[in-house]
Protein backbone atom coordinates (compact mmCIF):
# COMPACT_ATOMS: atom_id res chain seq x y z
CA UNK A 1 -13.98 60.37 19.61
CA UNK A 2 -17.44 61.24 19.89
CA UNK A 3 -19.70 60.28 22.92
CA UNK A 4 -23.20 60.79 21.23
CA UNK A 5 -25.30 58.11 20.74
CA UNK A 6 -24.99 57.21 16.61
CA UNK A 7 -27.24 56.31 14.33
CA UNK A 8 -28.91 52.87 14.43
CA UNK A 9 -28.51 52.36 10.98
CA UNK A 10 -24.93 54.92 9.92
CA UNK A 11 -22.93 55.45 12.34
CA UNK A 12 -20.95 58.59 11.93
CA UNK A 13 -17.61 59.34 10.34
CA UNK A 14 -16.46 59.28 13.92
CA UNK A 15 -16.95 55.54 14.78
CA UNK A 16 -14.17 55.10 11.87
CA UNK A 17 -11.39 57.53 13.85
CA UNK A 18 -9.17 55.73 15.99
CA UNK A 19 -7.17 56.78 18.46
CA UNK A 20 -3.66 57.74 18.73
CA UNK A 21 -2.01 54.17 18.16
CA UNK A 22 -4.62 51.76 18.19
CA UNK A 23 -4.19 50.80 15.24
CA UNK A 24 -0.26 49.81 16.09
CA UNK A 25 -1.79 48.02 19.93
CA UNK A 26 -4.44 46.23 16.95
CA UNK A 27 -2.00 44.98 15.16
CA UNK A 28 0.27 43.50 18.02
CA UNK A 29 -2.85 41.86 19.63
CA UNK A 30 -3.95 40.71 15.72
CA UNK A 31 -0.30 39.54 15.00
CA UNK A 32 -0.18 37.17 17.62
CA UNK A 33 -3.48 35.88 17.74
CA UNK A 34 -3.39 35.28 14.08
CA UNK A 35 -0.09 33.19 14.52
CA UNK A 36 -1.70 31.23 17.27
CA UNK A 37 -4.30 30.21 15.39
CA UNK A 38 -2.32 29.40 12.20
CA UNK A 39 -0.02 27.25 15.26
CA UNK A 40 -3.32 24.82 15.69
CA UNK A 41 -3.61 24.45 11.91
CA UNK A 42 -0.49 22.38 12.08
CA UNK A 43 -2.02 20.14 14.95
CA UNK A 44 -5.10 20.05 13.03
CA UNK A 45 -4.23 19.20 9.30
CA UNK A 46 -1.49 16.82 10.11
CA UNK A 47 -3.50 14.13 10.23
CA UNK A 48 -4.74 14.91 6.42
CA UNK A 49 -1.01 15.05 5.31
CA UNK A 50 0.09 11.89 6.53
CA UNK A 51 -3.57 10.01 6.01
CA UNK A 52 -1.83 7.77 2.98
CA UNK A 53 1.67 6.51 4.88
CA UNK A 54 -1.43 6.01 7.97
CA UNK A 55 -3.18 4.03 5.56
CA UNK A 56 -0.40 1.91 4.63
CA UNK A 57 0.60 1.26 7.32
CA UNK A 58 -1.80 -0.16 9.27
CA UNK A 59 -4.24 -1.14 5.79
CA UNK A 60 -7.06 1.29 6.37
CA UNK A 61 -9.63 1.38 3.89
CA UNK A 62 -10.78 5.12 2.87
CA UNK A 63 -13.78 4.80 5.38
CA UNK A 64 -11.95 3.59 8.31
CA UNK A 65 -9.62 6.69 7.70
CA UNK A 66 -12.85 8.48 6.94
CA UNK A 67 -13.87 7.36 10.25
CA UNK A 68 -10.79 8.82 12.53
CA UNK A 69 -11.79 12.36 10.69
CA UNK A 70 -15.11 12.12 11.16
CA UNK A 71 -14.66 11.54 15.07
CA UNK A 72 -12.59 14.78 14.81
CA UNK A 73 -15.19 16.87 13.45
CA UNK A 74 -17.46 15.38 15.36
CA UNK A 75 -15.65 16.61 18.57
CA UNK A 76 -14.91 20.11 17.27
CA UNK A 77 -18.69 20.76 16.18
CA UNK A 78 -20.12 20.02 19.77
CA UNK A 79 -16.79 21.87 20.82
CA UNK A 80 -17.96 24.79 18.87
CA UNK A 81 -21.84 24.76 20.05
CA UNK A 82 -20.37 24.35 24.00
CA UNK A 83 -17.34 26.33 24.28
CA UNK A 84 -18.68 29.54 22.43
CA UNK A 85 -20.43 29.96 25.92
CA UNK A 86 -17.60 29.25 28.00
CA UNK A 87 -15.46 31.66 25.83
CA UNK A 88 -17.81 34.23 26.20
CA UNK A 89 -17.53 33.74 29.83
CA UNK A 90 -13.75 32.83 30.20
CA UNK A 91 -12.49 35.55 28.16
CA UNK A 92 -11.30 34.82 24.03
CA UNK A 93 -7.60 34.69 25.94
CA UNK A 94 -7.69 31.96 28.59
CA UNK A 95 -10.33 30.29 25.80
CA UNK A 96 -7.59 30.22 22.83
CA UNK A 97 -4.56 29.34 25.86
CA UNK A 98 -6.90 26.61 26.65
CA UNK A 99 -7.42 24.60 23.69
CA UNK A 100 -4.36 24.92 22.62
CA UNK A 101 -2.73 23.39 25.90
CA UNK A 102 -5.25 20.85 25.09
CA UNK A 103 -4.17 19.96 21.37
CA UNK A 104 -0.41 19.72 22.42
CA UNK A 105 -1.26 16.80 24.93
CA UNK A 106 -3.31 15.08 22.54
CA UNK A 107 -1.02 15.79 19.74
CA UNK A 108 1.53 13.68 21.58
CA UNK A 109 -0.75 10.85 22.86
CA UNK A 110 -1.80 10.19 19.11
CA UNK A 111 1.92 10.09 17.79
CA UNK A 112 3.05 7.85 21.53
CA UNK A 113 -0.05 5.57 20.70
CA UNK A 114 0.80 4.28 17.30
CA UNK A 115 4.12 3.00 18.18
CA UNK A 116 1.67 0.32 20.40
CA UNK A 117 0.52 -2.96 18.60
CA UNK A 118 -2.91 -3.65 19.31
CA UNK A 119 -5.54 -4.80 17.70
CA UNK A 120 -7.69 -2.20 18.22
CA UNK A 121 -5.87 0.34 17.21
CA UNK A 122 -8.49 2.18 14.50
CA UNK A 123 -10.78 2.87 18.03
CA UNK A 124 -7.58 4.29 19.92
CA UNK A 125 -6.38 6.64 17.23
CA UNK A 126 -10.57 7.86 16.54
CA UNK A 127 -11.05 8.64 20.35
CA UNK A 128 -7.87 10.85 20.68
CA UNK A 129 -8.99 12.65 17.49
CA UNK A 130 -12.55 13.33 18.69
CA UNK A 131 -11.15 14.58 21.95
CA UNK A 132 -8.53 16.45 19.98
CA UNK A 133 -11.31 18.25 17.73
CA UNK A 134 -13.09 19.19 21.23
CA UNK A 135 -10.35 21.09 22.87
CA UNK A 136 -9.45 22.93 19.67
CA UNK A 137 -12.91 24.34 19.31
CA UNK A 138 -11.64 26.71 22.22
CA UNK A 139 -9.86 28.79 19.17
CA UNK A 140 -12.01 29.62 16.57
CA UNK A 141 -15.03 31.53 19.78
CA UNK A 142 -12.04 32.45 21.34
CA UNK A 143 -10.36 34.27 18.02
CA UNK A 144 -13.19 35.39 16.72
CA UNK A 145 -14.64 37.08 20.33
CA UNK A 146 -11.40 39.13 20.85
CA UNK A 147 -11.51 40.75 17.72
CA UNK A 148 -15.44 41.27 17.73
CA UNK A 149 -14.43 43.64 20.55
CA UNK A 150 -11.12 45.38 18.66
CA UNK A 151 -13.01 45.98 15.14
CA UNK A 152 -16.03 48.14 14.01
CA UNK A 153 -18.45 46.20 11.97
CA UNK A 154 -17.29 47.77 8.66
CA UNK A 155 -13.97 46.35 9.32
CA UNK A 156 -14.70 43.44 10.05
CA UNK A 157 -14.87 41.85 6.50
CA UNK A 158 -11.56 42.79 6.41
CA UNK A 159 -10.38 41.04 9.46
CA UNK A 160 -12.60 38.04 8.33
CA UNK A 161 -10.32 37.91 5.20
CA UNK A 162 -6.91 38.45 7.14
CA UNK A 163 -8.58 35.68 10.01
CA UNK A 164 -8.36 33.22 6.57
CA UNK A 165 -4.96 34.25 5.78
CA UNK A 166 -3.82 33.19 8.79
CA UNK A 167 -5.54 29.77 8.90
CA UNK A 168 -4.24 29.62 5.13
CA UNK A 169 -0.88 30.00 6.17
CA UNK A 170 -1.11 27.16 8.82
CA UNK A 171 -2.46 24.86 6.08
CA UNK A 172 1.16 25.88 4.26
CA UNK A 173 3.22 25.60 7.00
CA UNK A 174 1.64 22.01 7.76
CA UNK A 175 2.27 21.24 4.37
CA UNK A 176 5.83 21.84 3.77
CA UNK A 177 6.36 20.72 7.26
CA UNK A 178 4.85 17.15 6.85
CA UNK A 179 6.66 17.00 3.22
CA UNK A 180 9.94 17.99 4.41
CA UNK A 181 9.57 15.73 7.69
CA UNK A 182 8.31 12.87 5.47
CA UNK A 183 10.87 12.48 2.83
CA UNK A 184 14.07 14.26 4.75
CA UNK A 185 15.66 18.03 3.63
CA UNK A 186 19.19 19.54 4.29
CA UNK A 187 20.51 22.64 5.77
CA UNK A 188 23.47 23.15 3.02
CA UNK A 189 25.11 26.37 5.06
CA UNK A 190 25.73 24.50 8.23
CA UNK A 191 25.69 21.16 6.41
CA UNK A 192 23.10 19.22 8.28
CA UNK A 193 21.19 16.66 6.48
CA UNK A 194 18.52 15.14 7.93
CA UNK A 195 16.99 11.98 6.57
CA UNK A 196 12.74 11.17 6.66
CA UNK A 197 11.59 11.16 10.52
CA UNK A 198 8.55 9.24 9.40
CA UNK A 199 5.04 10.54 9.78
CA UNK A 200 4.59 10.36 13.73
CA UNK A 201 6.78 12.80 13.56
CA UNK A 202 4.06 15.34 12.55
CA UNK A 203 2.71 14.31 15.81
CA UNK A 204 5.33 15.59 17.64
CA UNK A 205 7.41 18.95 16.02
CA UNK A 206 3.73 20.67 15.57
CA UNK A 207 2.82 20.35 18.85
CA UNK A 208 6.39 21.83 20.11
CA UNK A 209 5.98 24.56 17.85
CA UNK A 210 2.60 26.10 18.91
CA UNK A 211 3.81 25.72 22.57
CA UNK A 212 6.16 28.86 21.73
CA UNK A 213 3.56 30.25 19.69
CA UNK A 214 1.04 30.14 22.73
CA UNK A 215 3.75 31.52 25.70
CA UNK A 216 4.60 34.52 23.16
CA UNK A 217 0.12 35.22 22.39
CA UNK A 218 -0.53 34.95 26.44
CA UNK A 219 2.42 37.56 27.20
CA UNK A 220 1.58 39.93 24.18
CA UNK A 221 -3.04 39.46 23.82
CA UNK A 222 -5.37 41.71 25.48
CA UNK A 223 -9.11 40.98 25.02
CA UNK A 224 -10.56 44.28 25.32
CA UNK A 225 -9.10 47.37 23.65
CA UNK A 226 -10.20 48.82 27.24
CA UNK A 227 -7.54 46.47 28.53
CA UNK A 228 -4.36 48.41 26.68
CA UNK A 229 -6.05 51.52 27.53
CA UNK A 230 -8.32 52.51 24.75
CA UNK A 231 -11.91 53.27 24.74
CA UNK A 232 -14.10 51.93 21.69
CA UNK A 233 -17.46 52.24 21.62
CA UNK A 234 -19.18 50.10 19.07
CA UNK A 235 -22.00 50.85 16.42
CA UNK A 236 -24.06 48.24 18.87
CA UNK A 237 -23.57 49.58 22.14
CA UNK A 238 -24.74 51.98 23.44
CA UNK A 239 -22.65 54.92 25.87
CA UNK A 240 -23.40 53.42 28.97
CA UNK A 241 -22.57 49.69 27.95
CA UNK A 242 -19.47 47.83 29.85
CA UNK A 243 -17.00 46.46 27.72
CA UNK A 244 -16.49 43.80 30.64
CA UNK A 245 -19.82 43.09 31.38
CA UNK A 246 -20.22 38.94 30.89
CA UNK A 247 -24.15 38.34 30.31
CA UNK A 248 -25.22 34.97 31.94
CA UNK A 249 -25.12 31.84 29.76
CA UNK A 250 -28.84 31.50 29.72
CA UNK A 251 -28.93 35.20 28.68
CA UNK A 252 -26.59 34.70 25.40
CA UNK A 253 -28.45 31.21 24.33
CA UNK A 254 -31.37 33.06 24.04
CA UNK A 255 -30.76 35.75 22.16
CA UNK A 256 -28.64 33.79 19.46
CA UNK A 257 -30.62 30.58 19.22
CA UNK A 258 -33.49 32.76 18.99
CA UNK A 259 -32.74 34.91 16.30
CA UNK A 260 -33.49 32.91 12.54
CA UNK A 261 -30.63 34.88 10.87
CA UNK A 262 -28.27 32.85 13.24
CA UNK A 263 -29.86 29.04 11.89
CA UNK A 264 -29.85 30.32 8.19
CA UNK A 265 -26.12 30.93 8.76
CA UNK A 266 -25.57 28.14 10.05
CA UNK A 267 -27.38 25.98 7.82
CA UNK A 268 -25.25 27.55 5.17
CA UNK A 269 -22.31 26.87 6.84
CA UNK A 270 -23.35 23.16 7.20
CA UNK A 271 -23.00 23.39 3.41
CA UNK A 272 -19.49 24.75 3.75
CA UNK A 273 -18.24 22.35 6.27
CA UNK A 274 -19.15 19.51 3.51
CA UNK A 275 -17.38 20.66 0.78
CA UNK A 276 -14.68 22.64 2.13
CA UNK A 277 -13.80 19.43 4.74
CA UNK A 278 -13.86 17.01 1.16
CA UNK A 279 -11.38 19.16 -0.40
CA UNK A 280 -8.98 19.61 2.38
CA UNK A 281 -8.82 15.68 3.83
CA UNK A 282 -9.10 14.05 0.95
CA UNK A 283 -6.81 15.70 -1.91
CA UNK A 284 -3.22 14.37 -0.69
CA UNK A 285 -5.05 10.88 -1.37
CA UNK A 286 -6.98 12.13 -4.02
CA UNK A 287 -3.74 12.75 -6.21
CA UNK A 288 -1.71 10.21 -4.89
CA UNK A 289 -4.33 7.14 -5.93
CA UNK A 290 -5.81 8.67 -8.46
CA UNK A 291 -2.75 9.91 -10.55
CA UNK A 292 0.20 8.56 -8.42
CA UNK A 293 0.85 11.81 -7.83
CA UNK A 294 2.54 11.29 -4.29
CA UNK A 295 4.52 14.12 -1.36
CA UNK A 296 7.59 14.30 -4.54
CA UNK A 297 5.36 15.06 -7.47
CA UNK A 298 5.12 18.50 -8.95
CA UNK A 299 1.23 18.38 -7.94
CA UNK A 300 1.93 18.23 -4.20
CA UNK A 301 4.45 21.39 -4.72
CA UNK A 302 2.02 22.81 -6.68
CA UNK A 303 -1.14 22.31 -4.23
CA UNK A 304 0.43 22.77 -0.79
CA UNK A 305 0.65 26.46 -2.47
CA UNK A 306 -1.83 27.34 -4.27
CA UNK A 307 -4.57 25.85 -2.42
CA UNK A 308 -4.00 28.25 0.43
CA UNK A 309 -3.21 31.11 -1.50
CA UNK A 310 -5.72 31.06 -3.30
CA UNK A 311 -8.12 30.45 0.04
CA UNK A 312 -6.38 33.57 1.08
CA UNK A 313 -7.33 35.61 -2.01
CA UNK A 314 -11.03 34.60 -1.83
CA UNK A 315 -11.13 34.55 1.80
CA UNK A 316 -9.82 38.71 2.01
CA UNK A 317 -11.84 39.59 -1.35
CA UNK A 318 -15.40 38.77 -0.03
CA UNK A 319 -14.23 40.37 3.11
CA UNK A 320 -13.51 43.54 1.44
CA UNK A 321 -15.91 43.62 -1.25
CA UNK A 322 -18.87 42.88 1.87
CA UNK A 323 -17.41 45.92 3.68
CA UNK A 324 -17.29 48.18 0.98
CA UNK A 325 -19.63 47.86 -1.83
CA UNK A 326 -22.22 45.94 0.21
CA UNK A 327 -21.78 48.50 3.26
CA UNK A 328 -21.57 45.61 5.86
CA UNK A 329 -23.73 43.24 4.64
CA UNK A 330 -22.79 39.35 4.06
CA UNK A 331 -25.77 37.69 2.47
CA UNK A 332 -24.92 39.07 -0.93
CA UNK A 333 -21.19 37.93 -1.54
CA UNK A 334 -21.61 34.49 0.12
CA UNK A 335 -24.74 34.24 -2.95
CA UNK A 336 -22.16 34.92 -5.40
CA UNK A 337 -19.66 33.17 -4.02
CA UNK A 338 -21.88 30.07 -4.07
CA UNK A 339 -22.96 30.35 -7.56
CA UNK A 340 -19.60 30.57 -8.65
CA UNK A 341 -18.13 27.32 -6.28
CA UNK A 342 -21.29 25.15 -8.08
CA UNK A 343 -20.14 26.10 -11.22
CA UNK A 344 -16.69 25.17 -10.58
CA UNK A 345 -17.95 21.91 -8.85
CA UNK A 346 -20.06 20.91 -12.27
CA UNK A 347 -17.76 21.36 -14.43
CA UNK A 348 -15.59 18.80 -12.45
CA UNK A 349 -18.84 16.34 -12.16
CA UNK A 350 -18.41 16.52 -16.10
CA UNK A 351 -14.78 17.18 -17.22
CA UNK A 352 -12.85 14.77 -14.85
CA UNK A 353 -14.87 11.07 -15.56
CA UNK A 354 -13.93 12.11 -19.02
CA UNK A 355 -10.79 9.93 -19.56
CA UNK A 356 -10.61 11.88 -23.27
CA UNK A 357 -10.34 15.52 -21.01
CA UNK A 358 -9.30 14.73 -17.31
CA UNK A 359 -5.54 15.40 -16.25
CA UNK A 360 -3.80 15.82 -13.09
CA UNK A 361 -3.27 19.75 -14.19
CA UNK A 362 -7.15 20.33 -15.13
CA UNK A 363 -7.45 18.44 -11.31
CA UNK A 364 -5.51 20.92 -9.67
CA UNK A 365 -6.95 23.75 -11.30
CA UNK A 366 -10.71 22.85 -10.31
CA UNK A 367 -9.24 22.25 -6.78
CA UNK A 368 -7.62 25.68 -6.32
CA UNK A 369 -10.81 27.24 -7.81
CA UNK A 370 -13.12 25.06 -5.05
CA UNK A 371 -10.70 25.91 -2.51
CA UNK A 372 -11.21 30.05 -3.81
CA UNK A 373 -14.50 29.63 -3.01
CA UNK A 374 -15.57 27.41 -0.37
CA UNK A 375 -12.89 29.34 2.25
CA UNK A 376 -14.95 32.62 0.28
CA UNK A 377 -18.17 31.24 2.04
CA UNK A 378 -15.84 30.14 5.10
CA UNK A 379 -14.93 33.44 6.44
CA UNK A 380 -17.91 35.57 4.95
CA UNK A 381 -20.54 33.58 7.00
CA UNK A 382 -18.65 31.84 9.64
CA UNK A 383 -16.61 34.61 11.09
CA UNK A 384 -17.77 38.35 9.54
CA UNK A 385 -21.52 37.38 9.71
CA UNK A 386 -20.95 36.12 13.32
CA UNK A 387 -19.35 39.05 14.84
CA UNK A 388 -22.34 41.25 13.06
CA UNK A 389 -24.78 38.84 14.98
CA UNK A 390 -23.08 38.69 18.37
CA UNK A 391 -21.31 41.84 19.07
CA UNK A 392 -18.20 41.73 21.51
CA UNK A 393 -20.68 40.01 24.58
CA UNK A 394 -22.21 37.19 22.66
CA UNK A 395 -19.67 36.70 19.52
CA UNK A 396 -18.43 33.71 21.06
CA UNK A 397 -21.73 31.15 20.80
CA UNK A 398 -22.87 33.22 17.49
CA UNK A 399 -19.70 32.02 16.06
CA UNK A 400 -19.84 28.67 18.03
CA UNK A 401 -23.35 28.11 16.69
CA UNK A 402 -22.34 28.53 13.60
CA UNK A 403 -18.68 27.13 13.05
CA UNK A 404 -20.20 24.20 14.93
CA UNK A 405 -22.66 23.35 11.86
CA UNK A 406 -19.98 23.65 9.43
CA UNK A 407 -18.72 20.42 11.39
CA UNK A 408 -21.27 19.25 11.84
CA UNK A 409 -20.90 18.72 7.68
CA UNK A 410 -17.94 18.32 8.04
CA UNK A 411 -18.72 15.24 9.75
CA UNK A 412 -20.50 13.46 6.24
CA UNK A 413 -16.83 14.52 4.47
CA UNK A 414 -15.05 12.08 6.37
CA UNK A 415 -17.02 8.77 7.00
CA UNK A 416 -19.70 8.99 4.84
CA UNK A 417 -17.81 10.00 1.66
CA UNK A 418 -14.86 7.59 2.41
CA UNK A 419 -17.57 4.59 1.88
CA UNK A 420 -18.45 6.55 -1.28
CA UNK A 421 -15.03 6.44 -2.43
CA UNK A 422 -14.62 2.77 -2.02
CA UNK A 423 -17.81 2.41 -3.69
CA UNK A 424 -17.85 4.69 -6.62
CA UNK A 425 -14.06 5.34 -6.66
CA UNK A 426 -12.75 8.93 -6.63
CA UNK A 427 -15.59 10.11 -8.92
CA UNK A 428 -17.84 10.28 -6.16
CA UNK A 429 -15.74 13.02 -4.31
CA UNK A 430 -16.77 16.12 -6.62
CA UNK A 431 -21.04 14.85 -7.40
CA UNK A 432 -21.04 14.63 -2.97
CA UNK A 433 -20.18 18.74 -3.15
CA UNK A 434 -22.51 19.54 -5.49
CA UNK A 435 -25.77 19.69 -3.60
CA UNK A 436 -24.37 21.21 -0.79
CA UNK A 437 -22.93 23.97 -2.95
CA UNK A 438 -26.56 24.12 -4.04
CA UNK A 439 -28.37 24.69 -1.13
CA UNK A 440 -25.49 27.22 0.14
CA UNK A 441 -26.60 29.02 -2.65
CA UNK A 442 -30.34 28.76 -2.21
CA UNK A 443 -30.05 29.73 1.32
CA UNK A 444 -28.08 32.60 1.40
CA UNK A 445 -29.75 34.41 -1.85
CA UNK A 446 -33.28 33.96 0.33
CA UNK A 447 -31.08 35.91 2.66
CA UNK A 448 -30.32 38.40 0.48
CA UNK A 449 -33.56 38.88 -0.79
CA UNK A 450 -35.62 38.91 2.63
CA UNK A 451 -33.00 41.48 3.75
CA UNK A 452 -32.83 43.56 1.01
CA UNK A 453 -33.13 47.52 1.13
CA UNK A 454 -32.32 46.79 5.28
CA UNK A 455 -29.68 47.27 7.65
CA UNK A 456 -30.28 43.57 9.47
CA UNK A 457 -27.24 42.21 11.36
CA UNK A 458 -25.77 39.07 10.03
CA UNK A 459 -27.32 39.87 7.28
């Protein structure tokens, strides 16, 4: 490699050459990490799958179920704003270890506390899941900081898309997990059938499961490619930089919170949070009071699918298409991507209060395009434009800053629009998106347009 000093605005042909099987100690680290984080899906999301047999059981009404989310958001978005400066200090590894240590206690407390009968039970179950959303806001700084250090910022689109993979592959595995767990499923070459374990069960197998996950990322993660032996110098450093250099906390606040590009971001990502939160907690119920379409229904199949894969498609798409026709630059795909999520949202304003023209299949179909979209806007802004902004020292609180405002509207998804619901009924779930897929749109085209002709980062 090169050890000139490259351009501030095109970095040479030389930043792109790897070494000798970096790409192969990458992919390890990447494989791993990637898994890990898919792992907390599965203590995240459970809650979601199980939210009508919850609801039942104990006769929640949609805002007191609301309610148990919202206190989880609301602990993961002033997870995010506090622990992106203790992962930039701890290290993305012990950060990631940390929370997800954290998730498997909790995980357990929530499933060992609803076997208790007590009257307040609605406060026991919202306090575990605040405190549960806090410790796993260790992953996302923690994720997103180690690989800040092992990609370039042209591939970084790339790993934005492949970082929503991975989370789309948790949502799948929680899926099938809490359907097969739910209703019972048989092993017919050893023939072992196992009957329904009941939904406190998805309290309990997730948890077990990411424990592996976490031993096997802690014995196989490095944080620095410096740490496996490589030396990668990045278009934002310059030759004498440390890779293991830890600025002060004081040092990193500054320099994010000061810089507008980071609040734009993040007040895009507020946006995000909203509607991507609305589709993700409330479809299961969505489907199963709206069309009775319950965990046995071809809709259900059909969703715990598609939904992801198609977050997967538009998550890796914007990624790529930023990196390589936009030459690094976000603002311009998350526009699009906007435009395109309020059209989708409209048309479901209109078409599904129709009695004449709405259908369980036209629902699904407007979900998996929202779902396209919204997890579009989530990795383009909330991961790829946060690395840009950060760099390997300060990646963690640019992305905590930011991730922690998509909760932050995430937060409105849960409570808020559960009163809606019982209100307005289930019409009132797809007019809440709509102005927050507005002003995504508004504030990322300014963006683009301020920017425009300029090699800004985060931009």
């Amino acid at each position: 490699m090169q050890t000139g000093p490259p351009s501030q605005h095109e970095p040479d042909a030389a930043f792109f050459e790897h070494p000798p099987g970096y790409r192969l100690r990458r992919f390890r680290n990447w494989f791993f990490l990637g898994l890990l984080y898919a792992s907390y899906y599965l203590c995240r999301k459970n809650f979601d799958i199980v939210a009508p047999e919850i609801s039942k059981e104990f006769g929640f009404t949609n805002r007191q179920l609301g309610l148990i989310s919202s206190g989880r958001d609301g602990g993961y978005a002033v997870g995010q704003f506090v622990n992106g400066l203790f992962a930039d200090r701890l290290g993305g590894k012990q950060a990631m270890a940390l929370g997800a240590l954290g998730t498997i206690v909790l995980n357990l407390c929530f499933g060992i506390s609803a076997w208790a009968a007590i009257s307040w039970m609605l406060l026991v179950l919202a306090v575990i899941r605040v405190l549960d959303g806090y410790v796993q806001a260790f992953g996302a700084p923690g994720m997103v900081k180690i690989n800040a250090a092992w990609f370039l910022r042209r591939e970084r689109g790339r790993f934005a898309g492949i970082f929503g993979g991975m989370i789309q592959l948790g949502s799948i595995g929680v899926g099938a997990l809490g359907k097969y767990l739910l209703i019972g499923f048989s092993i017919p070459i050893i023939g072992l059938t196992v009957g329904g374990l009941g939904w406190r069960s998805m309290f309990f197998v997730p948890p077990a499961i990411l424990l592996l996950v976490v031993t096997a990322m802690w014995l196989n993660v490095k944080n620095h490619p410096e740490d496996a032996g490589f030396r990668i110098r990045h278009e934002d450093e310059s030759v004498d930089d440390r890779h293991d250099e830890r600025l002060s906390m004081a040092v990193v606040f500054r320099k994010i919170a000061g810089n507008p590009l980071a609040w734009i971001n993040a007040g895009a990502y507020f946006c995000t949070g909203f509607v991507r939160r609305a589709l993700e907690f409330w479809w299961v119920k969505y489907f199963a009071d709206q069309w009775g379409a319950g965990k046995t229904s071809i809709y259900f199949a059909v969703l715990i699918l598609a939904m992801p894969i198609s977050a997967f498609v538009g998550s890796f798409s914007s990624g790529l298409i930023s990196d390589t026709l936009f030459r690094g630059r976000r603002s311009p795909v998350a526009a699009l991507v906007y435009t395109l999520e309020t059209a989708c949202i409209l048309t479901a304003v209109l078409v599904l209060r129709r009695e004449e023209l709405a259908s369980p299949a036209l629902a699904c179909i407007l979900f998996i395009l929202i779902s396209l979209t919204c997890n579009s806007s989530h990795s383009i802004i909330g991961t790829a434009a946060a690395m840009d902004l950060g760099g390997r020292k300060m990646t963690g609180f640019a992305a905590g800053v930011i991730d922690s405002f998509q909760y932050f509207g995430a937060i409105l998804a849960g409570f808020t629009l559960g009163w809606l619901i019982d209100v307005y009924k289930w019409n009132a779930l797809f007019a809440a998106m709509l102005p927050f897929s507005v002003i995504g749109a508004t504030l990322m085209t300014g963006i683009w347009w301020k920017t425009r002709g300029r090699d800004v980062r985060g931009s």
